[in-house]
PDB file of N, CA and C in Angstrom:
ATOM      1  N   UNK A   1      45.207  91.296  53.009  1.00  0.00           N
ATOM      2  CA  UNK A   1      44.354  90.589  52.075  1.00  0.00           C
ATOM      3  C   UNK A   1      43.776  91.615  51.095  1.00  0.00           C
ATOM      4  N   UNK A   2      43.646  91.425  49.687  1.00  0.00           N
ATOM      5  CA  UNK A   2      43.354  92.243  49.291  1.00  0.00           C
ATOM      6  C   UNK A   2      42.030  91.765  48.586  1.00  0.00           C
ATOM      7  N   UNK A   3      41.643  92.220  47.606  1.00  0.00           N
ATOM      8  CA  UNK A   3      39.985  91.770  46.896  1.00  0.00           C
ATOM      9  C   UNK A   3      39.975  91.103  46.496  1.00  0.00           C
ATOM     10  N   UNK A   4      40.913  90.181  45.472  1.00  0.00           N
ATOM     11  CA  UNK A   4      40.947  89.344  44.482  1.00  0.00           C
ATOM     12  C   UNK A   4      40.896  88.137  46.117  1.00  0.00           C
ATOM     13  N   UNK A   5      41.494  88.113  46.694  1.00  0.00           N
ATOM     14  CA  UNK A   5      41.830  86.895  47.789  1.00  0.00           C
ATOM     15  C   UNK A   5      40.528  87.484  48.735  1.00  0.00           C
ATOM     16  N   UNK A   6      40.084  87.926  49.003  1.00  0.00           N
ATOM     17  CA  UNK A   6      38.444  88.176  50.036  1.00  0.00           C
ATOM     18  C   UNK A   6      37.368  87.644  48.845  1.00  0.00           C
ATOM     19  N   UNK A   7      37.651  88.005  47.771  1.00  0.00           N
ATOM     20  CA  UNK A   7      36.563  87.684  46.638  1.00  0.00           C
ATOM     21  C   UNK A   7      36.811  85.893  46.652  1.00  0.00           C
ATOM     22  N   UNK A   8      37.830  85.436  46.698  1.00  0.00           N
ATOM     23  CA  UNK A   8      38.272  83.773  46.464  1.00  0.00           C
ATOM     24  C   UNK A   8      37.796  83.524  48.065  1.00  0.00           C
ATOM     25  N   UNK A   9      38.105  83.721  48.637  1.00  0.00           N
ATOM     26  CA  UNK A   9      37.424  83.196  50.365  1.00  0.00           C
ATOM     27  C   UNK A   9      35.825  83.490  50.773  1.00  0.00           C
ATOM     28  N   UNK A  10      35.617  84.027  49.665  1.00  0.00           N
ATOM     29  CA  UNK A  10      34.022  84.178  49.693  1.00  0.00           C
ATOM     30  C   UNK A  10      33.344  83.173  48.688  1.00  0.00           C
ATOM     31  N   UNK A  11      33.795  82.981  47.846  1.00  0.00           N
ATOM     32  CA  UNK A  11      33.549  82.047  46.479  1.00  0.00           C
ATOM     33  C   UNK A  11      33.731  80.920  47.408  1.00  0.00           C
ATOM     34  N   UNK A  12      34.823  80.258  47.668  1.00  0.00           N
ATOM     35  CA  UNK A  12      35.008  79.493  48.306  1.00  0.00           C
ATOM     36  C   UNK A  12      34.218  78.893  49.425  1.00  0.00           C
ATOM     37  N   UNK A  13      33.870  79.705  50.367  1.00  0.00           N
ATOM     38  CA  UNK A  13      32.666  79.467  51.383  1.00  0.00           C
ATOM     39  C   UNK A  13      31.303  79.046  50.814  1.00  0.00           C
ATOM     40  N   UNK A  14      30.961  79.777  49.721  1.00  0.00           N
ATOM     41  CA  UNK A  14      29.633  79.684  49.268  1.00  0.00           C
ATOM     42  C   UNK A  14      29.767  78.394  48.506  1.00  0.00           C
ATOM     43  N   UNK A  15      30.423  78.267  47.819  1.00  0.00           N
ATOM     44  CA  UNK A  15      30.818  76.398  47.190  1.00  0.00           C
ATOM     45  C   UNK A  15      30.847  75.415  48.044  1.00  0.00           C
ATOM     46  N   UNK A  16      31.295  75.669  49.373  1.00  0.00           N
ATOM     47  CA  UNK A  16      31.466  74.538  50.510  1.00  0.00           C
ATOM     48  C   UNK A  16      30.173  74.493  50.696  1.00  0.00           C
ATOM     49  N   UNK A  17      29.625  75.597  51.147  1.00  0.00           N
ATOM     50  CA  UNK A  17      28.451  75.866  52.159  1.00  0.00           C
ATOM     51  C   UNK A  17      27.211  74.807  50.749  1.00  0.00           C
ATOM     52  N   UNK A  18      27.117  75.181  50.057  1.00  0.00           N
ATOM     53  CA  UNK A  18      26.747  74.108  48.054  1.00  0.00           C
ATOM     54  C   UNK A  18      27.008  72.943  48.636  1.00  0.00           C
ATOM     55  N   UNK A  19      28.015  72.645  48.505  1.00  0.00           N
ATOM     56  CA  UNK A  19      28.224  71.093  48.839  1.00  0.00           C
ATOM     57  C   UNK A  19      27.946  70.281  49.913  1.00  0.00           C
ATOM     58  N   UNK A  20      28.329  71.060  51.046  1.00  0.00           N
ATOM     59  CA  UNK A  20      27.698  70.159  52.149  1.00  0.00           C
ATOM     60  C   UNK A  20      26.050  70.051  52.659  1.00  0.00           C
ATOM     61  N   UNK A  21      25.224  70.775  51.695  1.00  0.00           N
ATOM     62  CA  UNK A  21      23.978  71.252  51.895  1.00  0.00           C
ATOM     63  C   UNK A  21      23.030  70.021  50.906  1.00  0.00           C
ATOM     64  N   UNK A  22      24.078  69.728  49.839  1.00  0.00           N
ATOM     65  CA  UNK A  22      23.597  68.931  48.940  1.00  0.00           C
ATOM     66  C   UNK A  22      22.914  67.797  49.364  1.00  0.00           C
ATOM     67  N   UNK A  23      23.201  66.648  50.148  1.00  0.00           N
ATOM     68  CA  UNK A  23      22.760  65.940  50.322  1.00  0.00           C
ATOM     69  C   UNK A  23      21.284  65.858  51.329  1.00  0.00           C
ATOM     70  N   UNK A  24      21.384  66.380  52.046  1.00  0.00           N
ATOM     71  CA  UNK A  24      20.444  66.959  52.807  1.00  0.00           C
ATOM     72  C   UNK A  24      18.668  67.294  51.546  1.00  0.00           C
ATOM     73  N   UNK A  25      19.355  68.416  51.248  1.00  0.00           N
ATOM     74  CA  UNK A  25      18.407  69.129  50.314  1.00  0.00           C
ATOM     75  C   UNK A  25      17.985  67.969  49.013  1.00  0.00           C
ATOM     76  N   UNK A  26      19.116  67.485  48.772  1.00  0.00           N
ATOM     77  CA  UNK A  26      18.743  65.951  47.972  1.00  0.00           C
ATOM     78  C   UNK A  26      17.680  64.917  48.100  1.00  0.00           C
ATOM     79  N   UNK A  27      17.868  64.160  49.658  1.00  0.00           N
ATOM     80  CA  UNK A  27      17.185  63.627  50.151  1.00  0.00           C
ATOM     81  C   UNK A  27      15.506  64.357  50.507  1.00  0.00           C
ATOM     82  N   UNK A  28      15.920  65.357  50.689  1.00  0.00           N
ATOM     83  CA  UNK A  28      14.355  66.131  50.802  1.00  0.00           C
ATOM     84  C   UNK A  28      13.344  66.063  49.645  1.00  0.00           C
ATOM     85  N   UNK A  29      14.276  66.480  48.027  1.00  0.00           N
ATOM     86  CA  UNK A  29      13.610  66.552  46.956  1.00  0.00           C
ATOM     87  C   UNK A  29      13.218  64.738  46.874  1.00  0.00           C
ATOM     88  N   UNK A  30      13.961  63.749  46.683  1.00  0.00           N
ATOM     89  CA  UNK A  30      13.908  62.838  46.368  1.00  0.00           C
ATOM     90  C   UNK A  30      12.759  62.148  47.320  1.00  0.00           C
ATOM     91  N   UNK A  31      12.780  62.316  48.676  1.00  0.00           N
ATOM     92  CA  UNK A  31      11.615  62.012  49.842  1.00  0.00           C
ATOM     93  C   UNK A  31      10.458  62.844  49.110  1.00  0.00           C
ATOM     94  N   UNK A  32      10.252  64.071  48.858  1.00  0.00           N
ATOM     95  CA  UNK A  32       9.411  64.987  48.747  1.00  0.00           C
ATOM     96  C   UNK A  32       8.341  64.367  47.407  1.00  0.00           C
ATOM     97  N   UNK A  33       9.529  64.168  46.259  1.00  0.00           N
ATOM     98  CA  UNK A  33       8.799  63.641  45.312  1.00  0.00           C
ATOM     99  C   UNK A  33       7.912  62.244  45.326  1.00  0.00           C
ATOM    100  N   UNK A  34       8.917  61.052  45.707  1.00  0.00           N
ATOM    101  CA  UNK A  34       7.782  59.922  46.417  1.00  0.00           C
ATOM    102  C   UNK A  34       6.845  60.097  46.952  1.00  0.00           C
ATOM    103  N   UNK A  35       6.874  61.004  48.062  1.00  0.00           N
ATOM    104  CA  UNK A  35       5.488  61.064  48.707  1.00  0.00           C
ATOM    105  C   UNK A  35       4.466  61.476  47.953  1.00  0.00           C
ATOM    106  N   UNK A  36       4.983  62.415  47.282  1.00  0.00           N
ATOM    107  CA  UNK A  36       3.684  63.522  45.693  1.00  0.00           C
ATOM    108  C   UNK A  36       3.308  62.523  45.359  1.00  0.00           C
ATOM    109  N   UNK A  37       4.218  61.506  45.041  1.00  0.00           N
ATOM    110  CA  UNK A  37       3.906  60.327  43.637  1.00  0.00           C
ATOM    111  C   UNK A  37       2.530  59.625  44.866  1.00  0.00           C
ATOM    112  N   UNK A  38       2.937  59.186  45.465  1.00  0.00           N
ATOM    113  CA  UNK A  38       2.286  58.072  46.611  1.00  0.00           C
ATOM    114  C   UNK A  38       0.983  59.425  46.753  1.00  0.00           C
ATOM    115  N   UNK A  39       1.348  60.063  47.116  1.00  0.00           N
ATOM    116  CA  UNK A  39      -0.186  60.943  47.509  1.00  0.00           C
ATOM    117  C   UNK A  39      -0.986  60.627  46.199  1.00  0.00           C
ATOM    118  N   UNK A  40      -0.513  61.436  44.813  1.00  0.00           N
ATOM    119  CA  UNK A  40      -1.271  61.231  43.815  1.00  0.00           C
ATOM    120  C   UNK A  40      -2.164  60.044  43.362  1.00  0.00           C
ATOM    121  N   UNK A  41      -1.152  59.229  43.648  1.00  0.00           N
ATOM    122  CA  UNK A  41      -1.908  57.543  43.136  1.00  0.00           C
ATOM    123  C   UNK A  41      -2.581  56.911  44.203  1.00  0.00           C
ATOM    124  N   UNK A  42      -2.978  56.860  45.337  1.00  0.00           N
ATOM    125  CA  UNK A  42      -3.920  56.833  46.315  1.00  0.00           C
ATOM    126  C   UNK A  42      -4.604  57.841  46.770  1.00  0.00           C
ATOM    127  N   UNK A  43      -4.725  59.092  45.961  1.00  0.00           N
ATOM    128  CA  UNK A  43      -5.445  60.726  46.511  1.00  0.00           C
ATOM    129  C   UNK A  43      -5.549  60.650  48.430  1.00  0.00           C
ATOM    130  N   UNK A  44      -4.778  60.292  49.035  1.00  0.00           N
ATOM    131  CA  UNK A  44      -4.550  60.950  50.594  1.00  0.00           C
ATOM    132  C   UNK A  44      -3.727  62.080  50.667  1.00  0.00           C
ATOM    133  N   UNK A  45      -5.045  63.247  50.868  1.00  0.00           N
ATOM    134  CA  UNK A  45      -4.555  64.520  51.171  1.00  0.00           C
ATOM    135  C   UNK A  45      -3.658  64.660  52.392  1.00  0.00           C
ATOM    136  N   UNK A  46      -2.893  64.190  53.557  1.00  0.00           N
ATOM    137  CA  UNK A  46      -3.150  64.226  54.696  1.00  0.00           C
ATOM    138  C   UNK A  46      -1.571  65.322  54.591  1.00  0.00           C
ATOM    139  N   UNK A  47      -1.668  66.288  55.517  1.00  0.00           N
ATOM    140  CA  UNK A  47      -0.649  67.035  55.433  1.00  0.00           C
ATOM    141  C   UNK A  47       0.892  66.259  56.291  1.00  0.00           C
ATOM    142  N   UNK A  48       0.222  65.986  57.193  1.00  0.00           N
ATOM    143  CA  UNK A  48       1.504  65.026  58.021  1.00  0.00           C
ATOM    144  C   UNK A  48       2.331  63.783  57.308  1.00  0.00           C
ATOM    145  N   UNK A  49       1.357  63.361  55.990  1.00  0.00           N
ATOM    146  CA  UNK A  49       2.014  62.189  55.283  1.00  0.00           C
ATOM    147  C   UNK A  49       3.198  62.899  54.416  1.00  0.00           C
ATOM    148  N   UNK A  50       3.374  64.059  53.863  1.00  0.00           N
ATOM    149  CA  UNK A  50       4.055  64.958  53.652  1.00  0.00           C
ATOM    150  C   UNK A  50       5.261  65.012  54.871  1.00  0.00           C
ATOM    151  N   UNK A  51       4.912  65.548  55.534  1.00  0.00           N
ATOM    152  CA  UNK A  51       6.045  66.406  56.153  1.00  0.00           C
ATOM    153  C   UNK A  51       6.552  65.828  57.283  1.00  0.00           C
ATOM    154  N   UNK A  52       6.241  64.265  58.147  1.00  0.00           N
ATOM    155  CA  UNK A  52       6.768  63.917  58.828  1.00  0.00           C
ATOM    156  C   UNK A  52       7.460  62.855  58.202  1.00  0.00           C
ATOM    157  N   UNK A  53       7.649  62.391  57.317  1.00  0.00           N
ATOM    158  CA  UNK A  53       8.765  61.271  56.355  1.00  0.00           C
ATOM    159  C   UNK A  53      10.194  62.391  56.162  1.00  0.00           C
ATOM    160  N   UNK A  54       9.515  63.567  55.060  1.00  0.00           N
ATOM    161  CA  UNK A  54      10.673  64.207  54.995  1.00  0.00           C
ATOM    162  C   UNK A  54      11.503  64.548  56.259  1.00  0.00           C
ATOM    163  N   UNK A  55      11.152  65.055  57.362  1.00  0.00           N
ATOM    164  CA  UNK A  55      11.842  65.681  58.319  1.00  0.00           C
ATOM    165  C   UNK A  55      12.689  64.322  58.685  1.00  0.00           C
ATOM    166  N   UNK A  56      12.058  62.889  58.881  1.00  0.00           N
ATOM    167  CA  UNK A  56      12.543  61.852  59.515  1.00  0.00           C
ATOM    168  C   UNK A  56      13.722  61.777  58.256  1.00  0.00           C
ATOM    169  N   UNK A  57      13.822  61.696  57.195  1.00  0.00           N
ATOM    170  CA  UNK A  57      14.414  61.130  55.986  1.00  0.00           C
ATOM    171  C   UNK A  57      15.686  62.326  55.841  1.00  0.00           C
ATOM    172  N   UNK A  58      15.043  63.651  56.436  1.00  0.00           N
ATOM    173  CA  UNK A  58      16.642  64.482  56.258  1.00  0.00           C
ATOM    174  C   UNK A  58      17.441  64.189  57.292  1.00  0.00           C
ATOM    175  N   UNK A  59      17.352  64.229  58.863  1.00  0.00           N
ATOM    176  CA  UNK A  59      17.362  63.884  59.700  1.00  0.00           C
ATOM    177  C   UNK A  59      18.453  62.067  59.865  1.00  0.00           C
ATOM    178  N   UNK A  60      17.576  61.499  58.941  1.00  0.00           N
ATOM    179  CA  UNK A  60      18.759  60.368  58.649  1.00  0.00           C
ATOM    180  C   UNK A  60      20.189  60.428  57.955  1.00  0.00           C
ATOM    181  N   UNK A  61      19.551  61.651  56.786  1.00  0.00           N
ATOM    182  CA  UNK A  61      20.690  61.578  55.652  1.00  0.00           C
ATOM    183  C   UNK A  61      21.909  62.666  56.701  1.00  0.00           C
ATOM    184  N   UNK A  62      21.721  63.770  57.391  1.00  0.00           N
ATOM    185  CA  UNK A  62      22.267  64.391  57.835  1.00  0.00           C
ATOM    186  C   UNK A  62      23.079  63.383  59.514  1.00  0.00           C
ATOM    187  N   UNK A  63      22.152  62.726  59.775  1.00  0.00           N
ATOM    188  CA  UNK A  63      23.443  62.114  60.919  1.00  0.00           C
ATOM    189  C   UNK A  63      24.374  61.105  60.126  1.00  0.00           C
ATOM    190  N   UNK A  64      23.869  61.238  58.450  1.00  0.00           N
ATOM    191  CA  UNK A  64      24.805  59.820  57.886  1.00  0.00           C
ATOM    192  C   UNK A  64      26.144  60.522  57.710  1.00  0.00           C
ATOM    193  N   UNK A  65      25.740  61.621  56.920  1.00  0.00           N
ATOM    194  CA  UNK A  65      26.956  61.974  56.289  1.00  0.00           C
ATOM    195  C   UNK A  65      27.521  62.855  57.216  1.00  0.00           C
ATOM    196  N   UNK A  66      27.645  63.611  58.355  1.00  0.00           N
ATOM    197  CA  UNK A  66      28.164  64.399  59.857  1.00  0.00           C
ATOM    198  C   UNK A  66      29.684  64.180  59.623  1.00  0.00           C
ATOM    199  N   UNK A  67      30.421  62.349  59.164  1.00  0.00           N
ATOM    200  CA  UNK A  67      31.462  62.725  59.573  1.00  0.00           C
ATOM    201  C   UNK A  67      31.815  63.120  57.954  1.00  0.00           C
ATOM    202  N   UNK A  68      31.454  63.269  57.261  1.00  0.00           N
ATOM    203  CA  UNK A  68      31.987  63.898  55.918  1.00  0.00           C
ATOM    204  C   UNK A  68      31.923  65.240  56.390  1.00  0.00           C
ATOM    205  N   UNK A  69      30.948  65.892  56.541  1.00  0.00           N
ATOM    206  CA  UNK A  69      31.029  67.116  56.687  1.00  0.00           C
ATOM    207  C   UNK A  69      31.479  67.950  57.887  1.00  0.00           C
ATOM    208  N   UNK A  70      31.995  66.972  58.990  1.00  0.00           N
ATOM    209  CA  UNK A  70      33.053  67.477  59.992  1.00  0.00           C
ATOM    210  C   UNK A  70      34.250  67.600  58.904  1.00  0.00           C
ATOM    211  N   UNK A  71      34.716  66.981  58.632  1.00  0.00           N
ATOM    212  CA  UNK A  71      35.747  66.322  57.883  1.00  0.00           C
ATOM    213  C   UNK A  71      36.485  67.758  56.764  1.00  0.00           C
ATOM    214  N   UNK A  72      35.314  68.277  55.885  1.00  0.00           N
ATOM    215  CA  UNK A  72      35.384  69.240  54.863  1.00  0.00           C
ATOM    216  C   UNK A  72      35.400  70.386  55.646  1.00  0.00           C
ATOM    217  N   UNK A  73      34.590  70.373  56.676  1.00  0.00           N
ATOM    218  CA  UNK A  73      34.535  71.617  57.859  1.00  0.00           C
ATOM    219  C   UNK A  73      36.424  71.912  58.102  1.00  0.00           C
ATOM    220  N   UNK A  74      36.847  71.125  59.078  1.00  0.00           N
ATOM    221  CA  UNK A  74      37.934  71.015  59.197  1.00  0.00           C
ATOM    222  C   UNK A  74      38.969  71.653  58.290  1.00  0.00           C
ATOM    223  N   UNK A  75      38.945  70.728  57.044  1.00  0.00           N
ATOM    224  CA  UNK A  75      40.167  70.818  56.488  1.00  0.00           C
ATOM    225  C   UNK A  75      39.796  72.209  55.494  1.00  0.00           C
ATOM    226  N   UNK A  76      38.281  73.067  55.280  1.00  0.00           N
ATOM    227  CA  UNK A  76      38.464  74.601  55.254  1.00  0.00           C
ATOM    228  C   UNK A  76      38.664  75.175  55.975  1.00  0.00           C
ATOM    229  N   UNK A  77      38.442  75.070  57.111  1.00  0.00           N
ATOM    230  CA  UNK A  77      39.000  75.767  58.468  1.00  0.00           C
ATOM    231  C   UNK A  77      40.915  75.902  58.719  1.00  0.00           C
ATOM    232  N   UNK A  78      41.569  74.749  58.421  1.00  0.00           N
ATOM    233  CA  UNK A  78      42.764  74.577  58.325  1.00  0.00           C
ATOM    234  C   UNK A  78      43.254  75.549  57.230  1.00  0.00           C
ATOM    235  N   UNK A  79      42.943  75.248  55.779  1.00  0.00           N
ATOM    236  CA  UNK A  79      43.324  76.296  54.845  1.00  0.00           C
ATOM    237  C   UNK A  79      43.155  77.995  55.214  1.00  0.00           C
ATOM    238  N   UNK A  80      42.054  77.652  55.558  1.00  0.00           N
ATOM    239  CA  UNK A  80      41.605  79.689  55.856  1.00  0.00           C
ATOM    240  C   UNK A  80      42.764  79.731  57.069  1.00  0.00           C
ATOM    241  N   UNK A  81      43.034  79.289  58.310  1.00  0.00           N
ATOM    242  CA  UNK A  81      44.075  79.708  59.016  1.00  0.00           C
ATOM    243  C   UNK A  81      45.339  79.658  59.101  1.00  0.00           C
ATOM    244  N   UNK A  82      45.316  78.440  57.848  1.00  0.00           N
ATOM    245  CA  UNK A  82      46.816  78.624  57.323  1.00  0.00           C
ATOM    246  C   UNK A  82      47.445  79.520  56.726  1.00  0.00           C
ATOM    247  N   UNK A  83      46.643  80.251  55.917  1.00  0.00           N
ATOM    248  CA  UNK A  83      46.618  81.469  54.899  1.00  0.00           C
ATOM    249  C   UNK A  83      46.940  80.389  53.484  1.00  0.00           C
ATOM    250  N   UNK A  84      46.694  79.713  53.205  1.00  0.00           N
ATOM    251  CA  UNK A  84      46.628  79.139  52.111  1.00  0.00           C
ATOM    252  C   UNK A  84      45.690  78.460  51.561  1.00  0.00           C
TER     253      UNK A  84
END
């Protein structure tokens, strides 16, 4: 293997590792922001109204999408040991 192909299997990882992270981290911003909104317009400081929705709300999005990202797992795993 030489650099140009370690440099592409590294690019490569870090783009997967991007994508399958997305939704997750999605759902967090998108949970995260409602709650701001909802805190702001009823002023309840409460720290748990924060942070126990999000955890429940990633937690959902991540057992949703599992078999997508078995799925992409896989078939980079297949390429990298295929050598192709």
């Amino acid at each position: 293997m030489n650099m140009a192909q370690a440099v592409d299997v590294v690019r490569e990882s870090l783009v997967l590792m991007l994508l399958l992270s997305a939704p997750i981290l999605g759902a967090a911003l998108v949970l995260g922001l409602a709650i701001s909104l909802f805190q702001a317009v009823t002023q309840i400081q409460e720290q748990t109204l924060s942070f126990v929705p999000k955890i429940v709300g990633m937690a959902v999005v991540a057992i949703v999408v599992t078999p997508w990202v078995a799925q992409e797992l896989i078939e980079f795993s297949r390429r990298m040991f295929s050598g192709g």
